[in-house]
C-alpha atoms as a PDB file:
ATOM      1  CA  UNK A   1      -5.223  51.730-115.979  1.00  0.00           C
ATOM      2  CA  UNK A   2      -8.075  50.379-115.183  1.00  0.00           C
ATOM      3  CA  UNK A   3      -6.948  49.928-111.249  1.00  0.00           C
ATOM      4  CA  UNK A   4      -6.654  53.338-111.109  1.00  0.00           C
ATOM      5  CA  UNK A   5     -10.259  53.915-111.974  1.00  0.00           C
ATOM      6  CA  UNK A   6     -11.753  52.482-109.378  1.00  0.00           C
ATOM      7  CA  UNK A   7      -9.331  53.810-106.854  1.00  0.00           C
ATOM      8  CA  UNK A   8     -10.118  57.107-108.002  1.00  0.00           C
ATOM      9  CA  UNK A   9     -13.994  55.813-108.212  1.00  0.00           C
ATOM     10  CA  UNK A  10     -13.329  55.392-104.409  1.00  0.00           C
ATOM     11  CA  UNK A  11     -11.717  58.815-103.716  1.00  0.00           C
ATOM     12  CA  UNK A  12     -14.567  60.411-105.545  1.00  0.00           C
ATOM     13  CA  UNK A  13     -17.134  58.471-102.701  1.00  0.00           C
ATOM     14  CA  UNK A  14     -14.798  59.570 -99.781  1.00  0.00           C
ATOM     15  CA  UNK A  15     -15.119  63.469-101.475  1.00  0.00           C
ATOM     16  CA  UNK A  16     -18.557  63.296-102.577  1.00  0.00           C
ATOM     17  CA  UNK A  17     -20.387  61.323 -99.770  1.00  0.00           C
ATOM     18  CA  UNK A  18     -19.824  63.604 -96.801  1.00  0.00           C
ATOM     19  CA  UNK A  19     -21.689  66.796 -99.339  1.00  0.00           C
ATOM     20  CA  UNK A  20     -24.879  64.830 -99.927  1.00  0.00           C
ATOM     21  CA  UNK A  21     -27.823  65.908 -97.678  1.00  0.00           C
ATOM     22  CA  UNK A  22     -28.600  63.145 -94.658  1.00  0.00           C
ATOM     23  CA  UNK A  23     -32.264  63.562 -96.004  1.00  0.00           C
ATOM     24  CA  UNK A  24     -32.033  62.982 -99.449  1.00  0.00           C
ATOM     25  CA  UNK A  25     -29.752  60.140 -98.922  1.00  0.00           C
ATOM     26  CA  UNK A  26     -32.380  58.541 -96.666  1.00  0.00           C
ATOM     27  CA  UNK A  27     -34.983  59.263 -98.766  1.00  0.00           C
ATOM     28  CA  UNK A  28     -32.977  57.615-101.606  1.00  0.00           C
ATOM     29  CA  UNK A  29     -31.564  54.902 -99.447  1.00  0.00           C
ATOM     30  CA  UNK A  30     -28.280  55.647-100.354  1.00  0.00           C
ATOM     31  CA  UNK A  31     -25.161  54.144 -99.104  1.00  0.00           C
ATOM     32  CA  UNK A  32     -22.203  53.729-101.598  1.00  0.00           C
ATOM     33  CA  UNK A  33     -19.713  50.743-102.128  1.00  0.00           C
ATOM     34  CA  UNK A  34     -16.714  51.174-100.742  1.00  0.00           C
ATOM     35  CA  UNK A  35     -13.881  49.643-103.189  1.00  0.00           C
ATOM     36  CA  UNK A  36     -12.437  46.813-100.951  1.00  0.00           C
ATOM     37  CA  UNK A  37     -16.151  45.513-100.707  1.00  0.00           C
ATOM     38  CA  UNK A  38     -16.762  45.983-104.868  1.00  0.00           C
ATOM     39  CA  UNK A  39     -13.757  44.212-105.041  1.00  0.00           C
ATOM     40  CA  UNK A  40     -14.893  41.287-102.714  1.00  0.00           C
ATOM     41  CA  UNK A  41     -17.785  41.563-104.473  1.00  0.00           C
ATOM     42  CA  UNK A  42     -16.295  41.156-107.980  1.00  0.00           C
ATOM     43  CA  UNK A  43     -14.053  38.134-106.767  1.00  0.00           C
ATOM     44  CA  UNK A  44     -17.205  35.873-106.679  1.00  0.00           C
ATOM     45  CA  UNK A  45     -18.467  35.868-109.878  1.00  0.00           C
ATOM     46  CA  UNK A  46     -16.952  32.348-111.274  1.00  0.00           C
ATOM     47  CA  UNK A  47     -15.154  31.567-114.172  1.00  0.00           C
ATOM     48  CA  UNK A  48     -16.893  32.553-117.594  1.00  0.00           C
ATOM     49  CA  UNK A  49     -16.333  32.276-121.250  1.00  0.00           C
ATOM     50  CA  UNK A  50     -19.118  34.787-123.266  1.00  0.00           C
ATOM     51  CA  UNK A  51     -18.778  36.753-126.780  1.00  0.00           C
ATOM     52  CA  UNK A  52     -20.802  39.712-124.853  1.00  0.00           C
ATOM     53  CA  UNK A  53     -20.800  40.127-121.498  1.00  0.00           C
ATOM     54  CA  UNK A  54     -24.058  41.806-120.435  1.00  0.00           C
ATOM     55  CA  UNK A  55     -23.898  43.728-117.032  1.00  0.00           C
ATOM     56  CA  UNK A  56     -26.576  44.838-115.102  1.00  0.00           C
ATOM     57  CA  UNK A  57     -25.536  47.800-112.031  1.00  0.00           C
ATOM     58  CA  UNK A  58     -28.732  49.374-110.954  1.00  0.00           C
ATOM     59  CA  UNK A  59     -28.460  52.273-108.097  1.00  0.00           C
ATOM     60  CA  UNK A  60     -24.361  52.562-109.729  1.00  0.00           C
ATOM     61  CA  UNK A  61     -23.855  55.164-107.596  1.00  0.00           C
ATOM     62  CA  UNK A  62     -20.578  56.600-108.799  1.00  0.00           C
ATOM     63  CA  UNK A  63     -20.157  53.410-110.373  1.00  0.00           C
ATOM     64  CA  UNK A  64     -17.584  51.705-107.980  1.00  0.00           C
ATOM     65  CA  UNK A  65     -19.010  47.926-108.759  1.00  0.00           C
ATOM     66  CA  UNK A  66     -18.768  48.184-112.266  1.00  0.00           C
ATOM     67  CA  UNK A  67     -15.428  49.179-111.937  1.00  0.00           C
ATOM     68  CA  UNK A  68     -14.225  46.298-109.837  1.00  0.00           C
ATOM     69  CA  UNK A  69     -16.111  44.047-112.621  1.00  0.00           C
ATOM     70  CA  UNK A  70     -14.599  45.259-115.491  1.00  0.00           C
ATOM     71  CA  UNK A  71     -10.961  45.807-113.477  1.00  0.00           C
ATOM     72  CA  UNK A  72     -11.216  41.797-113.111  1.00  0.00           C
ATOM     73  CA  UNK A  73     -11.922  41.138-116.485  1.00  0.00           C
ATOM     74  CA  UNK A  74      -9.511  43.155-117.678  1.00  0.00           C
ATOM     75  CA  UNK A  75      -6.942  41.489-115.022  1.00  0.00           C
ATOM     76  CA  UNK A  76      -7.948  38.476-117.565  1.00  0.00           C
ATOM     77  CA  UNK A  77      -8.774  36.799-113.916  1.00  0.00           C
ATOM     78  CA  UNK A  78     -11.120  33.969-114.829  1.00  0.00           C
ATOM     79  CA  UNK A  79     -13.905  36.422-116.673  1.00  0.00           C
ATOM     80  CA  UNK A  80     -12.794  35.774-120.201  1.00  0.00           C
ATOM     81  CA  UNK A  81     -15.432  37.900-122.369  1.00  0.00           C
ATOM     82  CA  UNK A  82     -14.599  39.116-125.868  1.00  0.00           C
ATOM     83  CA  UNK A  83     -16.804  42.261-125.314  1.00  0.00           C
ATOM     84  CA  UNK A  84     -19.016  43.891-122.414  1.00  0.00           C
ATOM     85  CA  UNK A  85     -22.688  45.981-122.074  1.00  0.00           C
ATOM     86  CA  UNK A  86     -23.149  47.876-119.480  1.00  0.00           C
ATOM     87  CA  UNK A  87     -26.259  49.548-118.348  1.00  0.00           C
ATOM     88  CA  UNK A  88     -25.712  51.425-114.930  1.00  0.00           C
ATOM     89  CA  UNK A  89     -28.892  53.036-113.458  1.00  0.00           C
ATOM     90  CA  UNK A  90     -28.643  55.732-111.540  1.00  0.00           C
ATOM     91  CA  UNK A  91     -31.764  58.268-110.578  1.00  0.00           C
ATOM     92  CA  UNK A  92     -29.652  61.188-108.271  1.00  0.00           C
ATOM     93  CA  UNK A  93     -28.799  63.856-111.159  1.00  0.00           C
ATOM     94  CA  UNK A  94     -25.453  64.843-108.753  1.00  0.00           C
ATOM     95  CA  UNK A  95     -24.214  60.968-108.624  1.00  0.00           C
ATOM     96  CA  UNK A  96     -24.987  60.559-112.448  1.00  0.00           C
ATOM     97  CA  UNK A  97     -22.669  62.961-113.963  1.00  0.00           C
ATOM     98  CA  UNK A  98     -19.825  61.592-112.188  1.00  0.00           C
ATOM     99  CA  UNK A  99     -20.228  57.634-112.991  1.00  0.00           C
ATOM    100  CA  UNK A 100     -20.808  58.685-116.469  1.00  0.00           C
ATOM    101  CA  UNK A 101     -17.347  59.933-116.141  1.00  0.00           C
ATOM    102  CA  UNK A 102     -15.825  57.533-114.078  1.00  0.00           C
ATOM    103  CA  UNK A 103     -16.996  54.676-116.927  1.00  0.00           C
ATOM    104  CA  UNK A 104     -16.313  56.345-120.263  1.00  0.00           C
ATOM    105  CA  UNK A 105     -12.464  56.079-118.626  1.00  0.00           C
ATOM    106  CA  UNK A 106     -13.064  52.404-120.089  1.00  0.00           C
ATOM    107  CA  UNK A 107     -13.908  52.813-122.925  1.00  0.00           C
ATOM    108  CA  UNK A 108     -10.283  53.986-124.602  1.00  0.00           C
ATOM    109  CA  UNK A 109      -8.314  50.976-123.795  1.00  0.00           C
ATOM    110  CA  UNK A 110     -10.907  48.065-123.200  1.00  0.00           C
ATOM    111  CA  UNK A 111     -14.195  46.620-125.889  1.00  0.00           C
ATOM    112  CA  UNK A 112     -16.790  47.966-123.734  1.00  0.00           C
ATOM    113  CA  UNK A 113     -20.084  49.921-123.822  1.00  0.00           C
ATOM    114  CA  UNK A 114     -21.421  51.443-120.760  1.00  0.00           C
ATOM    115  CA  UNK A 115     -25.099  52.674-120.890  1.00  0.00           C
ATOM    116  CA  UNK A 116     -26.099  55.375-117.785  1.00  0.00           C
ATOM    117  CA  UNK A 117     -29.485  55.042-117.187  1.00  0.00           C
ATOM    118  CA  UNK A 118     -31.644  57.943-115.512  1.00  0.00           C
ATOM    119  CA  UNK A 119     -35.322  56.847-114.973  1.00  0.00           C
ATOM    120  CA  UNK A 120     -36.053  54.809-111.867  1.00  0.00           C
ATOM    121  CA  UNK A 121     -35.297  51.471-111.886  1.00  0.00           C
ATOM    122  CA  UNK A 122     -38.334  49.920-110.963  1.00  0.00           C
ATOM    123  CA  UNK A 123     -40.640  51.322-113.308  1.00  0.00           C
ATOM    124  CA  UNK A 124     -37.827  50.599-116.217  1.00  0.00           C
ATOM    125  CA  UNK A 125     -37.008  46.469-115.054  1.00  0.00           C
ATOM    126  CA  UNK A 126     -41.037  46.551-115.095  1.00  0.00           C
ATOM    127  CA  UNK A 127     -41.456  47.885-118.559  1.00  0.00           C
ATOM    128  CA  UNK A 128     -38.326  45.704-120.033  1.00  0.00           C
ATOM    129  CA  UNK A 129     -39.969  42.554-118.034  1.00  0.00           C
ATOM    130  CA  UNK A 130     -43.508  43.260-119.711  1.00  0.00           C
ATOM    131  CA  UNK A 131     -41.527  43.095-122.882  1.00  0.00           C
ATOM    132  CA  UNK A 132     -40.390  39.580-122.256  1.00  0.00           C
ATOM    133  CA  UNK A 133     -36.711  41.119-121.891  1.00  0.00           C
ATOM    134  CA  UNK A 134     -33.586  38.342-120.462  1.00  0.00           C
ATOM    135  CA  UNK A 135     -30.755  39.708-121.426  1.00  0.00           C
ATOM    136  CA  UNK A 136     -27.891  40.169-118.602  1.00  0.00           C
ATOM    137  CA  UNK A 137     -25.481  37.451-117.940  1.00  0.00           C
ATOM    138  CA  UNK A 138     -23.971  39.267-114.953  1.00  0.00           C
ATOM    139  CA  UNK A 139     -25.931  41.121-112.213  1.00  0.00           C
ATOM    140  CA  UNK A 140     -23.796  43.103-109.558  1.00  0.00           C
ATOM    141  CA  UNK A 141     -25.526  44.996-106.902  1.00  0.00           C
ATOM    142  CA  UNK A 142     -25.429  47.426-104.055  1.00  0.00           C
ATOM    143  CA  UNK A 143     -29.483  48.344-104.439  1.00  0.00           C
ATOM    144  CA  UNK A 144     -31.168  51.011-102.269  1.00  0.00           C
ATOM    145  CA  UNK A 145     -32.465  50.007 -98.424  1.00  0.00           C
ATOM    146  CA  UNK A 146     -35.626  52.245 -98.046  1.00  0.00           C
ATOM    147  CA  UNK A 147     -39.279  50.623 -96.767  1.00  0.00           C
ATOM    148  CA  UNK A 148     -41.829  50.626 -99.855  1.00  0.00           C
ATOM    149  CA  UNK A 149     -45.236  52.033 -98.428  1.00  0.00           C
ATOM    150  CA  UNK A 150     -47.882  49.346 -98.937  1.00  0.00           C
ATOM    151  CA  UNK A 151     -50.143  51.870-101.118  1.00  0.00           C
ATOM    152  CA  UNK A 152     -47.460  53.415-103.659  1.00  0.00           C
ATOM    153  CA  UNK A 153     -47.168  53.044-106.812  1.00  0.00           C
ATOM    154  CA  UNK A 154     -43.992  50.933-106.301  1.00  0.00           C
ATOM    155  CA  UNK A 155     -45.740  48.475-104.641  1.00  0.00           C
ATOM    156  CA  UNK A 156     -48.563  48.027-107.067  1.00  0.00           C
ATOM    157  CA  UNK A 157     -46.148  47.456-110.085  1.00  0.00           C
ATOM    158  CA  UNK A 158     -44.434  45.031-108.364  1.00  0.00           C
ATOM    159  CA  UNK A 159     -47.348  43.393-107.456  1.00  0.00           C
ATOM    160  CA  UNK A 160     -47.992  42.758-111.443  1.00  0.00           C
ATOM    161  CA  UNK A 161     -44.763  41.370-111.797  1.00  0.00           C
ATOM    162  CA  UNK A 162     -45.287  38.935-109.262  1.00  0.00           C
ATOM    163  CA  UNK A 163     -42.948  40.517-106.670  1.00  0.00           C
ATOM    164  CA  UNK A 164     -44.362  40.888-103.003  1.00  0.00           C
ATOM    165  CA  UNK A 165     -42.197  42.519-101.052  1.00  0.00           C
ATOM    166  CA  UNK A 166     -41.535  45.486 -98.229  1.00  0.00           C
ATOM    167  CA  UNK A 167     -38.456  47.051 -99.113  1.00  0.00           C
ATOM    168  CA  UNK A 168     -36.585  48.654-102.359  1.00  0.00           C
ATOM    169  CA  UNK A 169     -33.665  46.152-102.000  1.00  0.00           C
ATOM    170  CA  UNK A 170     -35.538  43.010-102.284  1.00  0.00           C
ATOM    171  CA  UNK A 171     -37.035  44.580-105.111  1.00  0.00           C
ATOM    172  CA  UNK A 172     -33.869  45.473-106.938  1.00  0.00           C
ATOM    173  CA  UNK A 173     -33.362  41.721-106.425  1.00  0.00           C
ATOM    174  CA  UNK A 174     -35.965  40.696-107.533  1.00  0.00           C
ATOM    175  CA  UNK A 175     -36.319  42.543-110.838  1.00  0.00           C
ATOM    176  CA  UNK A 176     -32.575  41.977-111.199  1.00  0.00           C
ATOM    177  CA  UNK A 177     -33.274  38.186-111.700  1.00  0.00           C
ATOM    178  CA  UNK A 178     -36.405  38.234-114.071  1.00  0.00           C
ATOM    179  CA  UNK A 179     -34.043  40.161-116.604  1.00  0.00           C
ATOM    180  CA  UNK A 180     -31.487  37.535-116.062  1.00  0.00           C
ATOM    181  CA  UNK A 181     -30.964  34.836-118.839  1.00  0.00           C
ATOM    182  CA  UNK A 182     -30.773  31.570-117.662  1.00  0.00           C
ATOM    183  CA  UNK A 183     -27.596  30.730-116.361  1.00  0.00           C
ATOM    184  CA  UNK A 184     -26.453  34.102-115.241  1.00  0.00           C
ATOM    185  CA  UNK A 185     -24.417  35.075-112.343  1.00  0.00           C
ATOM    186  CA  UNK A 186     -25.872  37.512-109.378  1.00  0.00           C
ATOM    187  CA  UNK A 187     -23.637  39.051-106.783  1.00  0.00           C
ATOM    188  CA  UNK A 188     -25.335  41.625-104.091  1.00  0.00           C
ATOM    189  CA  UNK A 189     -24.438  43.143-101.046  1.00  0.00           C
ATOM    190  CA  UNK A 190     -27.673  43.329 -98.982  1.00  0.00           C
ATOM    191  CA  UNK A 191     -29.309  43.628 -95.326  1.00  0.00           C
ATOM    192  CA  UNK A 192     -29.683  39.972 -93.595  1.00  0.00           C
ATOM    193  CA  UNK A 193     -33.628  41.170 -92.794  1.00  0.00           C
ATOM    194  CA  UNK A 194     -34.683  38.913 -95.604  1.00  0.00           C
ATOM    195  CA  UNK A 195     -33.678  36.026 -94.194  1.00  0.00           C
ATOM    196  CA  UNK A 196     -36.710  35.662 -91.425  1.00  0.00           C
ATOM    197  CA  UNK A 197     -39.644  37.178 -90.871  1.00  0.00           C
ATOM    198  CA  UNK A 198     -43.233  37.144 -92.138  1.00  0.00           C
ATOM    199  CA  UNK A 199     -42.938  40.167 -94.628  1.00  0.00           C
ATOM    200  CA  UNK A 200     -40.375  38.775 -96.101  1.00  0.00           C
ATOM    201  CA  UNK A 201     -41.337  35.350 -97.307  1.00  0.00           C
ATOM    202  CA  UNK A 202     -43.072  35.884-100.639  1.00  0.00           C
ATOM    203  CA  UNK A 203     -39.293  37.425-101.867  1.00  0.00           C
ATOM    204  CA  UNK A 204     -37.744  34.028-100.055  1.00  0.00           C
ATOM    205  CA  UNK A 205     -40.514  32.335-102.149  1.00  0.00           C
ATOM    206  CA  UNK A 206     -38.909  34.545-105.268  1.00  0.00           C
ATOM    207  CA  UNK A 207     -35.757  33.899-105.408  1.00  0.00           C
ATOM    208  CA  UNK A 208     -35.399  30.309-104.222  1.00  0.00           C
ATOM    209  CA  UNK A 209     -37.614  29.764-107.084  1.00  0.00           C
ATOM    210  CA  UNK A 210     -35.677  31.667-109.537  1.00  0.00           C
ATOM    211  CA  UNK A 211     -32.146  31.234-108.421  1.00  0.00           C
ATOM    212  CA  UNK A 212     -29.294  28.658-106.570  1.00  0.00           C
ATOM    213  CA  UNK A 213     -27.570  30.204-103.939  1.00  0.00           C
ATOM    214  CA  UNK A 214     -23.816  29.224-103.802  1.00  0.00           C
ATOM    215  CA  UNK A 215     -22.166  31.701-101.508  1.00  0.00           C
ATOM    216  CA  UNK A 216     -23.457  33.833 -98.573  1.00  0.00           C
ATOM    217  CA  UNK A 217     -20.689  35.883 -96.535  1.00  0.00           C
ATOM    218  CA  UNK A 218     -21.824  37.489 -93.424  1.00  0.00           C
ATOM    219  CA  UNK A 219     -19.550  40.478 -92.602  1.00  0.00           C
ATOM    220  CA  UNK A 220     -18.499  40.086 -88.913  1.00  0.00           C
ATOM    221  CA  UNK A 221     -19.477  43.571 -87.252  1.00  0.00           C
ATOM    222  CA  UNK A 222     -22.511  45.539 -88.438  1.00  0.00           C
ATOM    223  CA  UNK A 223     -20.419  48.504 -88.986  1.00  0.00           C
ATOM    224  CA  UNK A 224     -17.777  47.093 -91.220  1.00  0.00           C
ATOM    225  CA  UNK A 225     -19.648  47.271 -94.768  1.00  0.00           C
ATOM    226  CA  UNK A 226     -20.602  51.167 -94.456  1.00  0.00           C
ATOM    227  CA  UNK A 227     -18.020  52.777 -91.882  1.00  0.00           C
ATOM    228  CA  UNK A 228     -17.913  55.444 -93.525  1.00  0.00           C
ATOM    229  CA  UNK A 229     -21.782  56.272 -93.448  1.00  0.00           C
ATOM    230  CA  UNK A 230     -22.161  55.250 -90.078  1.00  0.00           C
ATOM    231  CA  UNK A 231     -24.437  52.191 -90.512  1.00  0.00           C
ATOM    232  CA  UNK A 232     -25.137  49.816 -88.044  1.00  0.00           C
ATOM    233  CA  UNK A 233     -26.896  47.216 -90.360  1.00  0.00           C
ATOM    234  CA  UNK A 234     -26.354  43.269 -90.441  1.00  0.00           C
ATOM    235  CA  UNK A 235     -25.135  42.710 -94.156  1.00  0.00           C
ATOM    236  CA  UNK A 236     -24.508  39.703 -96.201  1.00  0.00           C
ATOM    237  CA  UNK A 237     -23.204  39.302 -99.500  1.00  0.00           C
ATOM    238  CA  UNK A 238     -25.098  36.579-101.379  1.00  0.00           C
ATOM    239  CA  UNK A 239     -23.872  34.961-104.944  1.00  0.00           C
ATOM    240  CA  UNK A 240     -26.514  32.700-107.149  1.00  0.00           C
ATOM    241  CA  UNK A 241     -27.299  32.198-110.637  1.00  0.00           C
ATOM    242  CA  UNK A 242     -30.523  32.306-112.570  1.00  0.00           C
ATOM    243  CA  UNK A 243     -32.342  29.091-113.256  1.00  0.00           C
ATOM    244  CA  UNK A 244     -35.245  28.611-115.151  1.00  0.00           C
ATOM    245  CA  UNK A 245     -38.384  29.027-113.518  1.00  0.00           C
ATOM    246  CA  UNK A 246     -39.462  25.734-111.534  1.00  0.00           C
ATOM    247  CA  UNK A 247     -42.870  24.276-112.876  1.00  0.00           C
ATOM    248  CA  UNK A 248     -46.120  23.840-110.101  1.00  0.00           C
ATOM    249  CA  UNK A 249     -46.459  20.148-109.224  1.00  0.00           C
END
């Protein structure tokens, strides 16, 4: 059953991808998982035992990550939860109404609760942050790649959370690991940008203070990850976990 989901997750991408509008998908930064990454992606998450599994998918799409999560948990392949949360964030109205479909397939055969979640992400992590809110064990992400202008309001909440950055997918990172207990797993599909460079440092800064990296895969053509978007853009797929927060010397 649940295989089937995200296949037809996938065919929904292939059908619905080509009808959105070049410039709303820009000005979203959308580009949608394709399933044999989501799968890949899925595959790294190690071993687990947890009562509830609490999964984090923010910019779902049409909701093809969570699928290949909860298809490998319900393989019984080394995620060994007795129940699972999921909140999936999604802010395009059109996308939306299909992953709430695609996910409430789950919820006839398997113990799990998916959440969709309209209101943009950043302002919501903020708020749940501010509220001294840790809750997901499991983070899996395919987050927006759009440039944040230096004078919106996106970068000024950011800034109060402690998060520096230039671009919305760095900040879906970011925010992604402050909600993360201690301990939790993070998979993410990403540009390689982050990786040098001036603007990018305070996020470096960020995350190698909040999390261990323990798997990086670098796809070998910059074409591979989106084909079917056309996008020539040097992706990696990192895997970490959440640590707790390393004390000044």
């Amino acid at each position: 059953m649940t295989i089937q989901i995200l296949d037809h997750a996938d065919a929904l991408r292939r059908k619905v991808a080509p009808g959105l509008a070049t410039k709303r998908k820009s000005a979203l930064g959308q580009f949608m998982t394709p399933s044999s990454v989501a799968r890949f992606m899925a595959s790294l998450f190690p071993p687990a035992t947890l009562q509830t599994c609490r999964l984090l998918d923010a910019g779902a799409g049409l909701g093809a990550l969570s699928c290949a999560f909860i298809d490998r948990w319900a393989a019984g392949d080394g995620l060994k939860f007795q129940d699972a949360e999921v909140d999936a964030y999604e802010i395009d109205d059109a996308l939306r109404a299909h992953l709430e479909q695609t996910l409430a397939n789950y919820t006839g055969g398997l113990p799990v609760a998916p959440k969709i979640i309209a209101g943009d992400f950043i302002w919501e992590a903020a708020r749940r942050i501010l509220q001294g809110s840790k809750s997901y064990t499991h983070v899996i992400l395919n987050p927006p790649y759009k440039k944040i202008n230096s004078a919106s309001e996106h970068r000024l909440i950011l800034r109060r959370m402690g998060i520096e950055t230039v671009n919305l997918y760095t900040a879906f990172v970011a925010l992604s690991l402050a909600m993360m207990r201690s301990g939790g797993q993070l998979v993410a599909i990403i540009p390689r940008s982050f990786c040098n460079g001036p603007y990018y440092r305070p996020f470096r800064d960020f995350l190698l203070g909040r999390a261990a990296l323990r798997h990086m895969h670098l796809f070998a053509s910059r074409n591979q990850a989106f084909k079917d978007d056309d996008v020539l853009q040097e992706n990696i797929i990192s895997s970490g976990w959440s640590v707790p927060r390393r004390k000044a010397m």
